[in-house]
C-alpha atoms as a PDB file:
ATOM      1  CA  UNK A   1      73.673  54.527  62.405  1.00  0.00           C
ATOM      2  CA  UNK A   2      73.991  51.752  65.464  1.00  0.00           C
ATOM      3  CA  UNK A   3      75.127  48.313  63.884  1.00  0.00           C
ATOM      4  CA  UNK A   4      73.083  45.464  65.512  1.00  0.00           C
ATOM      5  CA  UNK A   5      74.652  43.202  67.608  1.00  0.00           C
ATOM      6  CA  UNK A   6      74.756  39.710  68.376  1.00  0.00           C
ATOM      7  CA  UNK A   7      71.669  38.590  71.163  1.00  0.00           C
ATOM      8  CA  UNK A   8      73.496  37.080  73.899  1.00  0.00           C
ATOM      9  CA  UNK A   9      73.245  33.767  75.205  1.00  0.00           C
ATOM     10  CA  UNK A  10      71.575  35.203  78.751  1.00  0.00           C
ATOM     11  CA  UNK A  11      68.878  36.409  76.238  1.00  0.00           C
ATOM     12  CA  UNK A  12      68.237  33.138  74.247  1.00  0.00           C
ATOM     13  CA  UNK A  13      68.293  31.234  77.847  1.00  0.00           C
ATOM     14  CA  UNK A  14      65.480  33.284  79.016  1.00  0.00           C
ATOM     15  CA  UNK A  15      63.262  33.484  75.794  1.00  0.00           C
ATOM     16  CA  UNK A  16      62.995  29.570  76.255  1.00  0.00           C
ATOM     17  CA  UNK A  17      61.731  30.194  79.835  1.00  0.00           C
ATOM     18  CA  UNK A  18      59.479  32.375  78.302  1.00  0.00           C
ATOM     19  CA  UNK A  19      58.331  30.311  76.321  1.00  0.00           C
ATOM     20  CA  UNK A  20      57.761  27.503  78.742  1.00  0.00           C
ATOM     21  CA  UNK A  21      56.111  29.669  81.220  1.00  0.00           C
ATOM     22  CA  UNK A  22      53.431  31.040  78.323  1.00  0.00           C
ATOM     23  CA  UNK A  23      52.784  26.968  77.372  1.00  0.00           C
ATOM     24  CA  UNK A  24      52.200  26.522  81.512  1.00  0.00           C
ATOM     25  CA  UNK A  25      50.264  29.437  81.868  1.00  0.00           C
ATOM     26  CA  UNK A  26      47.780  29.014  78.537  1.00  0.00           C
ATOM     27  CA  UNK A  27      47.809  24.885  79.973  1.00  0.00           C
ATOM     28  CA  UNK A  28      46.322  26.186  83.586  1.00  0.00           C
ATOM     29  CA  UNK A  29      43.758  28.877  81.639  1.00  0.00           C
ATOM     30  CA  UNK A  30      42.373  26.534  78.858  1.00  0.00           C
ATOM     31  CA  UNK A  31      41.760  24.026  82.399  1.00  0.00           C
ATOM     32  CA  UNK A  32      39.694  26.738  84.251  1.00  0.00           C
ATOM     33  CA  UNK A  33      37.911  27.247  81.248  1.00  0.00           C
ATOM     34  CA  UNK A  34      37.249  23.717  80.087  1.00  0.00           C
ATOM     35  CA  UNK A  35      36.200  23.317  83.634  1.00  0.00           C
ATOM     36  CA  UNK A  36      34.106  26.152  83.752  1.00  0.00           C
ATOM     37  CA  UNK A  37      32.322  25.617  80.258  1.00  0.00           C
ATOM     38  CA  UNK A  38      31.123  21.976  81.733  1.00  0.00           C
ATOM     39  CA  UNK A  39      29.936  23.102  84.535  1.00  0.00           C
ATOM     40  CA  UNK A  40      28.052  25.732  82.763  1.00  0.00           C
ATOM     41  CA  UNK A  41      26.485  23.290  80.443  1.00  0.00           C
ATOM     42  CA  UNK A  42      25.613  21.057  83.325  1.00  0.00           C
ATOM     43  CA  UNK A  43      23.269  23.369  84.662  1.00  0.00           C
ATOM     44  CA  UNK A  44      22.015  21.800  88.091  1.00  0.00           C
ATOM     45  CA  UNK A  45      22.177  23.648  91.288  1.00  0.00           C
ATOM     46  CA  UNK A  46      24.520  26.618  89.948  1.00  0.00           C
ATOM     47  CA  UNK A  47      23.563  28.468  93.251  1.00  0.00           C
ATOM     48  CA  UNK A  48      26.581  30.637  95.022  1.00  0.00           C
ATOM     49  CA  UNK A  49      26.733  30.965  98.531  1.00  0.00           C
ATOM     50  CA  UNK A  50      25.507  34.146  99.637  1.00  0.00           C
ATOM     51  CA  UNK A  51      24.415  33.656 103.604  1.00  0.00           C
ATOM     52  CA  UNK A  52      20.824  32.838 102.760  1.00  0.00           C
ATOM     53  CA  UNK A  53      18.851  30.045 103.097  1.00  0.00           C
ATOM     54  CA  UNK A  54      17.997  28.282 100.072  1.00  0.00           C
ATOM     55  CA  UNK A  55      14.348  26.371 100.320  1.00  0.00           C
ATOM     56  CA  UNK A  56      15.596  24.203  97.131  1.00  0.00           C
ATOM     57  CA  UNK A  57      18.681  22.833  98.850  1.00  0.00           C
ATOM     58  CA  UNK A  58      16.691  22.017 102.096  1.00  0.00           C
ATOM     59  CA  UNK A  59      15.421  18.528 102.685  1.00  0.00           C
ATOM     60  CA  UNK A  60      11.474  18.954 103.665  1.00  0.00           C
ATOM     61  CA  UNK A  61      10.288  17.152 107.071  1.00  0.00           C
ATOM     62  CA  UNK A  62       9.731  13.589 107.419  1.00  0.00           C
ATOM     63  CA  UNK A  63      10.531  12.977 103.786  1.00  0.00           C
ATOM     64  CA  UNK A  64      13.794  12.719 101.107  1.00  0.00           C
END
């Protein structure tokens, strides 16, 4: 049977990277989807651009 050995210092060193990276990563997807839940809930004009002409974002003639 293999004994275990000792983890290395190289490994420690990079499990604390990879740590820090997971905290940055989970930090830039809970923004996106804080960001995306308000604008959700918003509602407004939630109309994508698509290369058509959309009468509800035109401003009629002679008027506001």
């Amino acid at each position: 049977m293999a004994a275990f050995h000792e983890e290395h210092e190289l490994h420690k060193r990079r499990f604390g990277r990879n740590l820090g990276l997971l905290a940055v990563l989970s930090a830039f997807v809970a923004i996106v989807f804080g960001l995306t839940i308000v604008k959700v809930s918003e509602g407004g004009k939630i109309e994508a651009f698509d290369h058509t002409v959309r009468p509800s974002l035109t401003v009629p003639e002679g008027g506001e």
